[in-house]
PDB file of N, CA and C in Angstrom:
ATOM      1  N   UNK A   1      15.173   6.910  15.204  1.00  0.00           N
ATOM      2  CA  UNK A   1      13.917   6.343  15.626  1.00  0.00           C
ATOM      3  C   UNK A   1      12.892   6.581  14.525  1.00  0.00           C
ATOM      4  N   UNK A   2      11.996   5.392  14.255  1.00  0.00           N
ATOM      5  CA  UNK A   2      10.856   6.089  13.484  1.00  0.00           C
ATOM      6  C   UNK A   2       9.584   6.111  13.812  1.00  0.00           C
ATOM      7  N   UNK A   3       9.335   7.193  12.764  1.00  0.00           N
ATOM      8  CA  UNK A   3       7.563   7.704  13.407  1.00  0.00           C
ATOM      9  C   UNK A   3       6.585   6.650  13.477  1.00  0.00           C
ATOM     10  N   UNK A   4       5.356   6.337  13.644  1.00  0.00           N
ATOM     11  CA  UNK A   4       4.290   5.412  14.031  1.00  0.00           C
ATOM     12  C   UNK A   4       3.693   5.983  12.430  1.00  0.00           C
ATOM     13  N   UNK A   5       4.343   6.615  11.785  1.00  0.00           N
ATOM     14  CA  UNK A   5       3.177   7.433  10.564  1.00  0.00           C
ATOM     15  C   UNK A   5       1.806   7.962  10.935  1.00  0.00           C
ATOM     16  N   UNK A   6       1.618   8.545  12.206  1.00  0.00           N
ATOM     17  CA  UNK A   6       0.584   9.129  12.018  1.00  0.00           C
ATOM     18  C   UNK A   6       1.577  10.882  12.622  1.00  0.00           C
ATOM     19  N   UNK A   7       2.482  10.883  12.487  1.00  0.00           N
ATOM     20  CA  UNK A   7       3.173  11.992  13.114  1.00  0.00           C
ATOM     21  C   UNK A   7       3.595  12.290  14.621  1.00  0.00           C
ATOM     22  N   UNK A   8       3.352  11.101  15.293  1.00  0.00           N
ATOM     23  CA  UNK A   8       3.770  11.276  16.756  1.00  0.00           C
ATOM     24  C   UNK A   8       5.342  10.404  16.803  1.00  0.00           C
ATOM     25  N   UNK A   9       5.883  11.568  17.528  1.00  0.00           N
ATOM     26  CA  UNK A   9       7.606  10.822  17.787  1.00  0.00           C
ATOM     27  C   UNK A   9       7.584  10.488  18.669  1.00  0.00           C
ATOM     28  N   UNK A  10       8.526   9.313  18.647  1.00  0.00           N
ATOM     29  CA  UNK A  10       8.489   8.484  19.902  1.00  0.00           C
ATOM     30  C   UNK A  10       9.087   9.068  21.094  1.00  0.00           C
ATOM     31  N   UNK A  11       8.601   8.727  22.171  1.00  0.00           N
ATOM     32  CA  UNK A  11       8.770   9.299  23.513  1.00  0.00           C
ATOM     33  C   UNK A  11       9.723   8.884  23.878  1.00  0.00           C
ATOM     34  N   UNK A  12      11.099   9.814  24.680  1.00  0.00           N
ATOM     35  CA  UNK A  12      12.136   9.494  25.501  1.00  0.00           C
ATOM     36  C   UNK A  12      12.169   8.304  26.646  1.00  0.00           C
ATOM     37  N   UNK A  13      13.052   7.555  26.432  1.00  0.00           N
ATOM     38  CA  UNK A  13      13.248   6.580  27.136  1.00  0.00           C
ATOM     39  C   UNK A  13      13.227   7.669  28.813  1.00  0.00           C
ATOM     40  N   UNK A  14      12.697   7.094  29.616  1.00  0.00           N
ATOM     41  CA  UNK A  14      12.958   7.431  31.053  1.00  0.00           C
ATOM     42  C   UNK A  14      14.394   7.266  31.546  1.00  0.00           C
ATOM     43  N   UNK A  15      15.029   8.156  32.552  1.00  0.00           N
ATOM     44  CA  UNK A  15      16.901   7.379  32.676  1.00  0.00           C
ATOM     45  C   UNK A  15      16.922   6.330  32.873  1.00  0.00           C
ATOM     46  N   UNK A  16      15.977   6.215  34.298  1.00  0.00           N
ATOM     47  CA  UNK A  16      16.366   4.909  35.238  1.00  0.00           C
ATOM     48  C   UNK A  16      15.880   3.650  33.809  1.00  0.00           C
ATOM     49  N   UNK A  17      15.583   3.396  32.922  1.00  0.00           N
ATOM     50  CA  UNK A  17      15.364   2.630  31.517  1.00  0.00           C
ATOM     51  C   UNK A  17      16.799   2.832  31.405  1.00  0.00           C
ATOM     52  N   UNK A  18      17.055   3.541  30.602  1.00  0.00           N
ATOM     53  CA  UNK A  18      18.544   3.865  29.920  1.00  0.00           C
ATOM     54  C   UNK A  18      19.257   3.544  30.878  1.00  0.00           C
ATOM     55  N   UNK A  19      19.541   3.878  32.105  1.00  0.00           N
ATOM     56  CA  UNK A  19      20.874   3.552  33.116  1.00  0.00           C
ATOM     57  C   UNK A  19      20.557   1.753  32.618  1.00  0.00           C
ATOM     58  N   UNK A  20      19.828   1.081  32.762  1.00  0.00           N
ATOM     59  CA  UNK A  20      19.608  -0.334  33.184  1.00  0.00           C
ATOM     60  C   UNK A  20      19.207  -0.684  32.076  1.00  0.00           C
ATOM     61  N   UNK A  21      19.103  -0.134  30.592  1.00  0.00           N
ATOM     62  CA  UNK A  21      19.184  -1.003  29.289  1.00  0.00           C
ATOM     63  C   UNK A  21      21.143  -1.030  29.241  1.00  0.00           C
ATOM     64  N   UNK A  22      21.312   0.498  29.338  1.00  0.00           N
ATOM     65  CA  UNK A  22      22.945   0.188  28.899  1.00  0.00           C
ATOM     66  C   UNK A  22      23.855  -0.349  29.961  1.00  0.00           C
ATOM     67  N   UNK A  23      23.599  -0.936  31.521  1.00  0.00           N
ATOM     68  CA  UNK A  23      24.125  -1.513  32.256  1.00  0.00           C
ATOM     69  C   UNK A  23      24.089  -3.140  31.431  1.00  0.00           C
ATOM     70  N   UNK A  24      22.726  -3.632  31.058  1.00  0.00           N
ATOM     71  CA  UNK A  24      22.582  -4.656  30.778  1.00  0.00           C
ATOM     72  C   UNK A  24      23.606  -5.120  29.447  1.00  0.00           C
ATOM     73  N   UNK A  25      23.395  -4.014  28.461  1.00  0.00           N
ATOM     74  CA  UNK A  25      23.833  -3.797  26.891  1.00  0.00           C
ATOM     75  C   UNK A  25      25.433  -4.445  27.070  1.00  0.00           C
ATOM     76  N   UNK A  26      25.922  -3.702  28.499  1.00  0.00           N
ATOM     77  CA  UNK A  26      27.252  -4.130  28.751  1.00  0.00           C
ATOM     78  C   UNK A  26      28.067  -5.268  29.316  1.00  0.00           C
ATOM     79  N   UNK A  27      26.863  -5.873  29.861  1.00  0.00           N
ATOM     80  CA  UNK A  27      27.206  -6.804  30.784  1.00  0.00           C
ATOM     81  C   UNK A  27      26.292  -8.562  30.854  1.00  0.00           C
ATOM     82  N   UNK A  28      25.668  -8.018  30.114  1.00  0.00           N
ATOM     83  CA  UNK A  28      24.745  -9.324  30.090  1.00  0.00           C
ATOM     84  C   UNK A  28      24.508 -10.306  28.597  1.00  0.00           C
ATOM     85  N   UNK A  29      25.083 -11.060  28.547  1.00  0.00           N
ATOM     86  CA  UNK A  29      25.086 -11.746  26.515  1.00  0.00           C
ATOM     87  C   UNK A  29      23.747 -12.298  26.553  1.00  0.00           C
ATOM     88  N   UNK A  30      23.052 -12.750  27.384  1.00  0.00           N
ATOM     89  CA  UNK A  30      21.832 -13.277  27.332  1.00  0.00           C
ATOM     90  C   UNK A  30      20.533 -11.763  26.868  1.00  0.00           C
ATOM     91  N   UNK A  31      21.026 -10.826  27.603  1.00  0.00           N
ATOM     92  CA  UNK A  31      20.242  -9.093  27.136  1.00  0.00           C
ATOM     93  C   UNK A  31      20.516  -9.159  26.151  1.00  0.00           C
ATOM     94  N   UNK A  32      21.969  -9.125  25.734  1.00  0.00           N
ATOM     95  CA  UNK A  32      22.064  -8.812  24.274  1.00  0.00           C
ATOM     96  C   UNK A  32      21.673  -9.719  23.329  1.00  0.00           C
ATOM     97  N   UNK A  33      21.572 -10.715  23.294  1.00  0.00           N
ATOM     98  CA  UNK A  33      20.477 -11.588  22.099  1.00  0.00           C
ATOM     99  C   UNK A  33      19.095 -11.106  22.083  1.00  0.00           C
ATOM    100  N   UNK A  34      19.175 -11.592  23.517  1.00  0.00           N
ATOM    101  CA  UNK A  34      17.203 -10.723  23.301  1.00  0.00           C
ATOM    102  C   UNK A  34      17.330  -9.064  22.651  1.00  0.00           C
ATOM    103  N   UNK A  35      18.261  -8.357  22.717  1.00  0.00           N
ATOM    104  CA  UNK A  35      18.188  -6.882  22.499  1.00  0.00           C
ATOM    105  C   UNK A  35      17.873  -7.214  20.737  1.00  0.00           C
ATOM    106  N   UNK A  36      19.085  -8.177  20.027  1.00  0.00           N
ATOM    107  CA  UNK A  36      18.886  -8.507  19.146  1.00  0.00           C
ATOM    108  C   UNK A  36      17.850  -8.796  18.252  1.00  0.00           C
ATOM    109  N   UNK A  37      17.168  -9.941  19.219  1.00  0.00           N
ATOM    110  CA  UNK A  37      16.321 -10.534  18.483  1.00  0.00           C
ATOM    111  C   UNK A  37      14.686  -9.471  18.767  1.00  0.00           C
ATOM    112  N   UNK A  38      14.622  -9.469  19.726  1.00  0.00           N
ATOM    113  CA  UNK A  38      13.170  -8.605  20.102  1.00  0.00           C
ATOM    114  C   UNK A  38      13.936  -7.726  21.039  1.00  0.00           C
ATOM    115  N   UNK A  39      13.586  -5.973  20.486  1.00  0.00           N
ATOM    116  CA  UNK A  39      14.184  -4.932  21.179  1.00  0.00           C
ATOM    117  C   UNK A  39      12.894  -4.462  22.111  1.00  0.00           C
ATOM    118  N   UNK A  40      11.717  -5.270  21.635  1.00  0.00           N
ATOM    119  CA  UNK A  40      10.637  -4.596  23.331  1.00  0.00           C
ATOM    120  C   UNK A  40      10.453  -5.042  24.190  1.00  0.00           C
ATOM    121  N   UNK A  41      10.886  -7.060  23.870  1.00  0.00           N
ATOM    122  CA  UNK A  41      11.219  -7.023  25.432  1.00  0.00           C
ATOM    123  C   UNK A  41      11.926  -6.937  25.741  1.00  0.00           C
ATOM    124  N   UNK A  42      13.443  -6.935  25.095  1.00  0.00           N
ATOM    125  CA  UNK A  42      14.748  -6.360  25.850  1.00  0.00           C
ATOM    126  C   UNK A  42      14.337  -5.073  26.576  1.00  0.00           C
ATOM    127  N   UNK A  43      13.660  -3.891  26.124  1.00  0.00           N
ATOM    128  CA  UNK A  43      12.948  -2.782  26.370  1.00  0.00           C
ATOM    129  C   UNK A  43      12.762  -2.811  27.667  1.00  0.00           C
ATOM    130  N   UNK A  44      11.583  -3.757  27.699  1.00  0.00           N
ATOM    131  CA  UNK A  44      10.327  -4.006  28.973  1.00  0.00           C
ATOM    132  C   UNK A  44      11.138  -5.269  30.161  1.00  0.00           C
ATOM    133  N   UNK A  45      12.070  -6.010  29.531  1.00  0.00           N
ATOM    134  CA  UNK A  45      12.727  -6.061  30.372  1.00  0.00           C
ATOM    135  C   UNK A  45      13.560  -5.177  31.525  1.00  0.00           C
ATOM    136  N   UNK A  46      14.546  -3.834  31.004  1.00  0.00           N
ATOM    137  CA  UNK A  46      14.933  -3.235  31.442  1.00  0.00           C
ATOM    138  C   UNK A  46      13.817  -1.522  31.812  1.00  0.00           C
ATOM    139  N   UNK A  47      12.800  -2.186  31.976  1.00  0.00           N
ATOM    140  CA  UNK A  47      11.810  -1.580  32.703  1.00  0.00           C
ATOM    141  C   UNK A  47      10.575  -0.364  31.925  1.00  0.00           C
ATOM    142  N   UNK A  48      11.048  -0.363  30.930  1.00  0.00           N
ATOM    143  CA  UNK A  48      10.220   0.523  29.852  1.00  0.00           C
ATOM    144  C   UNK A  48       8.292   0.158  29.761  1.00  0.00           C
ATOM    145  N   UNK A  49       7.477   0.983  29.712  1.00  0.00           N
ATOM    146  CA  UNK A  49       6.733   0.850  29.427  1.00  0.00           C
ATOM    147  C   UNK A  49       5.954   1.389  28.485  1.00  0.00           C
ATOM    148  N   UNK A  50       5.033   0.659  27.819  1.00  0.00           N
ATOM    149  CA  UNK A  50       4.673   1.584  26.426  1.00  0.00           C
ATOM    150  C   UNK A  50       4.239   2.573  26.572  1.00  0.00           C
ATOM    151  N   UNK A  51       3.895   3.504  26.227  1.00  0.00           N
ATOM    152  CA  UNK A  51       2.811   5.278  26.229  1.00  0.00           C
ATOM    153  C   UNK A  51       1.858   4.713  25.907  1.00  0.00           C
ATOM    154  N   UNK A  52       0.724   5.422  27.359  1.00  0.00           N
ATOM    155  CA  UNK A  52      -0.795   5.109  26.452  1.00  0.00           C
ATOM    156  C   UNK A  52      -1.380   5.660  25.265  1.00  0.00           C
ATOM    157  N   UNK A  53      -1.861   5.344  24.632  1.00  0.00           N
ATOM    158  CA  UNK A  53      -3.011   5.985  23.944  1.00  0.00           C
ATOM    159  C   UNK A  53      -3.411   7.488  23.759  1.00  0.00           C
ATOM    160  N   UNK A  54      -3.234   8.523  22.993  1.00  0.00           N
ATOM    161  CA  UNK A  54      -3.482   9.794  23.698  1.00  0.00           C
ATOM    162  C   UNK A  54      -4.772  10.542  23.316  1.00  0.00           C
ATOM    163  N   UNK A  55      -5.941  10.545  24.469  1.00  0.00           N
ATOM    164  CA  UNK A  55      -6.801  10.632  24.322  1.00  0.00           C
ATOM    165  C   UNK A  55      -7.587  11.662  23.862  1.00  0.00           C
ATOM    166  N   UNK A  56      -6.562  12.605  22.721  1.00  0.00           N
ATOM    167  CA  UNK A  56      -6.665  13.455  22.070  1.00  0.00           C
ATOM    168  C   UNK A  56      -7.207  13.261  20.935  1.00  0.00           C
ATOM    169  N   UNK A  57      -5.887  12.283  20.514  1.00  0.00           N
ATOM    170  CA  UNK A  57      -5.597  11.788  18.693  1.00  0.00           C
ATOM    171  C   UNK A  57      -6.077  10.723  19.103  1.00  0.00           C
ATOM    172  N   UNK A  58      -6.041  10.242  19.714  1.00  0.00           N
ATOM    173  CA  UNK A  58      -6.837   8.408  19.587  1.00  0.00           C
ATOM    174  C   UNK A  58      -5.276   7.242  19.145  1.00  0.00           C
ATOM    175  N   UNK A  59      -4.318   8.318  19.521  1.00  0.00           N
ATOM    176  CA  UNK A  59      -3.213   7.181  18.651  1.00  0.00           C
ATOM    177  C   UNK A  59      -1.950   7.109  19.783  1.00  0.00           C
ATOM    178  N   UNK A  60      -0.849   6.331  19.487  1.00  0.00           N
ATOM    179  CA  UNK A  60       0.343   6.005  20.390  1.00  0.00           C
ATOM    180  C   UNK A  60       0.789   7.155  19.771  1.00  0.00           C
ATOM    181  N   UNK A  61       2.317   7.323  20.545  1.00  0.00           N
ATOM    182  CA  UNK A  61       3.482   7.707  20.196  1.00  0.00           C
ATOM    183  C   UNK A  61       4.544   6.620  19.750  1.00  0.00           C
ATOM    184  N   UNK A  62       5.103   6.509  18.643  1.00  0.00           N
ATOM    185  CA  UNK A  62       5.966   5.318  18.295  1.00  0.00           C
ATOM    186  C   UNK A  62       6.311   4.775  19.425  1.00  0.00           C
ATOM    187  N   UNK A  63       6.530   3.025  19.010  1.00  0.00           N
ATOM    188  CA  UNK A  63       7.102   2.574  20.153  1.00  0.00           C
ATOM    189  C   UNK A  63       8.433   2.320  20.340  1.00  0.00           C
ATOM    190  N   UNK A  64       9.006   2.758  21.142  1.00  0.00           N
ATOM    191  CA  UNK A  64      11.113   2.488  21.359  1.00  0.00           C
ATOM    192  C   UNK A  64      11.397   1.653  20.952  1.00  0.00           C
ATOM    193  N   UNK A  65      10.799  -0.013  21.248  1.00  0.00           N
ATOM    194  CA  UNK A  65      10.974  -0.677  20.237  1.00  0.00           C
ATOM    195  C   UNK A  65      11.060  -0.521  19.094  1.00  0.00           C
ATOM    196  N   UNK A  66      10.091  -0.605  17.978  1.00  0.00           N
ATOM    197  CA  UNK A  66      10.643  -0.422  17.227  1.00  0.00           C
ATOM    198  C   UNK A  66      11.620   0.951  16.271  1.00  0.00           C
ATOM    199  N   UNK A  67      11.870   2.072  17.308  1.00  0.00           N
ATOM    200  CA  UNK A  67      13.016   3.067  16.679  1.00  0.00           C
ATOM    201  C   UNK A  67      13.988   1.875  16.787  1.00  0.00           C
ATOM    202  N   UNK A  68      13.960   1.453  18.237  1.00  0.00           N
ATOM    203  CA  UNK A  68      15.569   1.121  18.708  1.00  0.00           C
ATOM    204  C   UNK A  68      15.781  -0.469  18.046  1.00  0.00           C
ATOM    205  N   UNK A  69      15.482  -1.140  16.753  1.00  0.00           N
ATOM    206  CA  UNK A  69      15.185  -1.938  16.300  1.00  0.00           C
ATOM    207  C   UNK A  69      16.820  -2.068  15.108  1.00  0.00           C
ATOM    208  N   UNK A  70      17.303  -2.543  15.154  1.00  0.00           N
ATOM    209  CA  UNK A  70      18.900  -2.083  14.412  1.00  0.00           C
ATOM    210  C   UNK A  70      18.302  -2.486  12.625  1.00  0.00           C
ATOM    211  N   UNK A  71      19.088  -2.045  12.091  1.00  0.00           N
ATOM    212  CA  UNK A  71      18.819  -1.776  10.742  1.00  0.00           C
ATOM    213  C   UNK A  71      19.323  -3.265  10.060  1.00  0.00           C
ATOM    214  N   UNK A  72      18.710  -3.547   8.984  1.00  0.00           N
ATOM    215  CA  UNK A  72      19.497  -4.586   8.411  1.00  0.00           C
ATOM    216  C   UNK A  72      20.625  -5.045   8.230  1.00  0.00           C
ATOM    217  N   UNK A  73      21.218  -5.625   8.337  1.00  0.00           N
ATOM    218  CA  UNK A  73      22.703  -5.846   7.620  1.00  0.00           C
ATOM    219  C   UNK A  73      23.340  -4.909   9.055  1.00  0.00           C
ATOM    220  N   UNK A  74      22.896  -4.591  10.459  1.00  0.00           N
ATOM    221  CA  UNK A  74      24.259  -4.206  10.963  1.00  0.00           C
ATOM    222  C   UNK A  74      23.947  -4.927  12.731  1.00  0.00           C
ATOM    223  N   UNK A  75      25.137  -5.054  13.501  1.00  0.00           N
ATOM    224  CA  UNK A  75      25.262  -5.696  14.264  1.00  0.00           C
ATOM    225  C   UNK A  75      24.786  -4.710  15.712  1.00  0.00           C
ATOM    226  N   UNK A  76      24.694  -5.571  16.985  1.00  0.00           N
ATOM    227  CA  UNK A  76      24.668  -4.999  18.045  1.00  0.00           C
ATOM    228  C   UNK A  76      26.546  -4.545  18.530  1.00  0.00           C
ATOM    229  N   UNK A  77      26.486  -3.675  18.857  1.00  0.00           N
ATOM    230  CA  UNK A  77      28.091  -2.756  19.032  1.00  0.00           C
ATOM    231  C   UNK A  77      28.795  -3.643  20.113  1.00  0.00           C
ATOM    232  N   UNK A  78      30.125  -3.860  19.942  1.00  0.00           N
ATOM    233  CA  UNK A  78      30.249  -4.736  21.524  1.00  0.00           C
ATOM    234  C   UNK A  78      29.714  -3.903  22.766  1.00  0.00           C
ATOM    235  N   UNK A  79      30.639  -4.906  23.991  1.00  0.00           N
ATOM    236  CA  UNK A  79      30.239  -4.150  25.000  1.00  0.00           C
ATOM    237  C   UNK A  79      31.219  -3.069  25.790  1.00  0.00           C
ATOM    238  N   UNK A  80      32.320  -3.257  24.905  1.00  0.00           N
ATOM    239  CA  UNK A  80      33.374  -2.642  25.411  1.00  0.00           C
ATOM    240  C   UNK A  80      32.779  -1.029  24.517  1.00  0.00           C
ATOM    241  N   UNK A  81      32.638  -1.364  23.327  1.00  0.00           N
ATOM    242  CA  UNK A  81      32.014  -0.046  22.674  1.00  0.00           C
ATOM    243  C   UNK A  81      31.188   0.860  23.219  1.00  0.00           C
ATOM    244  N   UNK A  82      30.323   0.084  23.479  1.00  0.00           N
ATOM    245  CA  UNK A  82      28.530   0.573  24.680  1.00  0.00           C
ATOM    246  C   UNK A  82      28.758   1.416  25.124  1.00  0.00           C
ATOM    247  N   UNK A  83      30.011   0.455  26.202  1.00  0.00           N
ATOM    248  CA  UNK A  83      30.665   0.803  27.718  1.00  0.00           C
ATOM    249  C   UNK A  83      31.438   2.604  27.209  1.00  0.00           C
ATOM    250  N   UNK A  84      32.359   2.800  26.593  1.00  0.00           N
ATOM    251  CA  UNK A  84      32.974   3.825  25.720  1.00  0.00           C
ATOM    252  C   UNK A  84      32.114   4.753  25.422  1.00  0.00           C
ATOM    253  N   UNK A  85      30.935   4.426  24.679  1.00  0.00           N
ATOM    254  CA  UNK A  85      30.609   5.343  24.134  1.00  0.00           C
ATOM    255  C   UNK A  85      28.662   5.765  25.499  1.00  0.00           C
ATOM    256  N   UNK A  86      28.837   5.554  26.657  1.00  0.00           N
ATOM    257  CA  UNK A  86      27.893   5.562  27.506  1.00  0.00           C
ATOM    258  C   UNK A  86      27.297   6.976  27.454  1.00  0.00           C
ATOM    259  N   UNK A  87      27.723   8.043  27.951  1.00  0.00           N
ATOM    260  CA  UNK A  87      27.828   9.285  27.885  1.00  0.00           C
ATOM    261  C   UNK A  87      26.995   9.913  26.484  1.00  0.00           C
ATOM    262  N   UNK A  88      27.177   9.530  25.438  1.00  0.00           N
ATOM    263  CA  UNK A  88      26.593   9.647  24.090  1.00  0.00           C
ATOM    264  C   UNK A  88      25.377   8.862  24.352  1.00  0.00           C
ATOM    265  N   UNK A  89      25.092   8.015  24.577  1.00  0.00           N
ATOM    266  CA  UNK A  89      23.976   6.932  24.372  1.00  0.00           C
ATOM    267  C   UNK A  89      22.914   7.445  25.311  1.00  0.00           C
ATOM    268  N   UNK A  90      23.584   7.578  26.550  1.00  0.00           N
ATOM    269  CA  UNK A  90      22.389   8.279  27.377  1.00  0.00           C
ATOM    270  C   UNK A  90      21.702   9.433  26.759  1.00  0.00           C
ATOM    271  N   UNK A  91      22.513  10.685  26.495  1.00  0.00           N
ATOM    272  CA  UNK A  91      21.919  11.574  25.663  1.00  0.00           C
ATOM    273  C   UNK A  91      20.840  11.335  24.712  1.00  0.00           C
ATOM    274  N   UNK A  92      21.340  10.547  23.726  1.00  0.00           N
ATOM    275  CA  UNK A  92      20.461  10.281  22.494  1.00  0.00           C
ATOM    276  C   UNK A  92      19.715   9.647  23.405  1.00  0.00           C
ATOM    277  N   UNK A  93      19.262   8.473  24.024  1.00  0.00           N
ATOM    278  CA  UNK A  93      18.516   7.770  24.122  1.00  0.00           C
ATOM    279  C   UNK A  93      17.590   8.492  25.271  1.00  0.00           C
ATOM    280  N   UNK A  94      18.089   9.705  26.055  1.00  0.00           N
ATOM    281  CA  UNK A  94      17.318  10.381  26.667  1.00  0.00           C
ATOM    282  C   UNK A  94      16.122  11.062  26.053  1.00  0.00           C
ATOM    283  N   UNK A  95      16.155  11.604  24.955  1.00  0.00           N
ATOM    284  CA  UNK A  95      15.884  12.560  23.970  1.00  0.00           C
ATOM    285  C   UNK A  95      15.702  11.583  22.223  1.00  0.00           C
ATOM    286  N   UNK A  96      14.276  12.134  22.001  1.00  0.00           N
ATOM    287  CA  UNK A  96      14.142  12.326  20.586  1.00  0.00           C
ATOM    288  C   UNK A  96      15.123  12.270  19.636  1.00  0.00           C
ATOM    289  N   UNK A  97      15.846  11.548  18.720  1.00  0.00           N
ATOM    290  CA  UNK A  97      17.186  12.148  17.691  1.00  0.00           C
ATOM    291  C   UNK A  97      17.106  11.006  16.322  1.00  0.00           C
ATOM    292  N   UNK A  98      16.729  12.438  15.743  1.00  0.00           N
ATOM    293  CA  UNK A  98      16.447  12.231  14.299  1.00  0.00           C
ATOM    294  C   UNK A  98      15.793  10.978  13.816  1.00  0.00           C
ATOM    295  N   UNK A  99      15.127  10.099  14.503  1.00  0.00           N
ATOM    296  CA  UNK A  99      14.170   8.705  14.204  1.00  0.00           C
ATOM    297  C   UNK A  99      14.567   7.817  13.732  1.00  0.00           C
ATOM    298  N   UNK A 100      16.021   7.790  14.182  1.00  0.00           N
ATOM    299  CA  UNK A 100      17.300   6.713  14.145  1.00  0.00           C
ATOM    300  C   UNK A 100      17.404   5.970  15.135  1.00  0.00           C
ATOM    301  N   UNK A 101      17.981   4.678  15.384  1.00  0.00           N
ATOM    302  CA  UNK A 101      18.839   4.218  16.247  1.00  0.00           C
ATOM    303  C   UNK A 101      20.180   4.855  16.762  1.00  0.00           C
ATOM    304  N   UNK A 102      20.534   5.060  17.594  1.00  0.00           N
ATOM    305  CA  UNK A 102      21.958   5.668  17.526  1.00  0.00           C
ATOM    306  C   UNK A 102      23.088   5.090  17.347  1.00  0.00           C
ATOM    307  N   UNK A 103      23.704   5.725  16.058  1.00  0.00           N
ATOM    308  CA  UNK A 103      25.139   4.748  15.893  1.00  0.00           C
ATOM    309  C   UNK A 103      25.877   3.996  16.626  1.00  0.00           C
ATOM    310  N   UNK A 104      25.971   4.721  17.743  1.00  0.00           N
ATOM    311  CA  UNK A 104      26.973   3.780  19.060  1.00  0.00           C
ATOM    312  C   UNK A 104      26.395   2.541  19.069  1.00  0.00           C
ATOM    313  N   UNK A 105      25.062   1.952  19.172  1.00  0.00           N
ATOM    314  CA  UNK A 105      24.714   0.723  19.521  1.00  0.00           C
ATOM    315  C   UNK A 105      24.595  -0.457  18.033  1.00  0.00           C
ATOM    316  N   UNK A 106      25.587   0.669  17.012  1.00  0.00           N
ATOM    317  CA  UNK A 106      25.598  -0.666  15.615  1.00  0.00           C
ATOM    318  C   UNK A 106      27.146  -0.853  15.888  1.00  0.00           C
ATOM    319  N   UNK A 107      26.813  -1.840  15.078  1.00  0.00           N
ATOM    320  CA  UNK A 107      28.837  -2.362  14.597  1.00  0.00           C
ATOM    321  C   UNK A 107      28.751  -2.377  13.192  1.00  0.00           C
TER     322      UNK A 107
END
């Protein structure tokens, strides 16, 4: 995942998000283009909402979108992969990890 550059890491996906991004990830080809093409509303589709403002710093916390945004040159993972590697994905995607995407969801 990456930072917003002002030093705030992006905030953990909520489960009930994660149960119902990677239900979708697995099962839906129409999710997965949109995951493709735009990962916030694939996001906000599967129920995510942004972090407000924190009325501390005056600033966000990165947005999941763009951590969970796949890198150039690499693909969305099938769904049989997803499906396989679920258990891993929840984790990472529960939790902060290293301001990457998580491997499981490239090909």
């Amino acid at each position: 995942m990456a930072s917003n550059g002002k030093g705030n890491p992006p905030a953990p996906l909520q489960p009930q998000v994660v149960n119902k991004l990677l239900d979708l990830l697995t099962t839906d080809d129409d999710f997965r283009n949109l995951f493709v093409a735009d990962v916030g509303a694939a996001l906000a589709q599967a129920g995510y909402k942004e972090p407000a403002q924190s009325s501390l710093t005056g600033s966000s916390a990165a947005s999941a979108g763009s951590c969970l945004q796949l890198q150039s040159g690499t693909g969305l993972a099938s769904k049989e992969d997803i499906a396989q590697e679920r258990v891993k994905l929840e984790k990472a995607l529960n939790a902060v990890q290293h301001f990457t995407c998580p491997a499981e969801l490239c090909s």
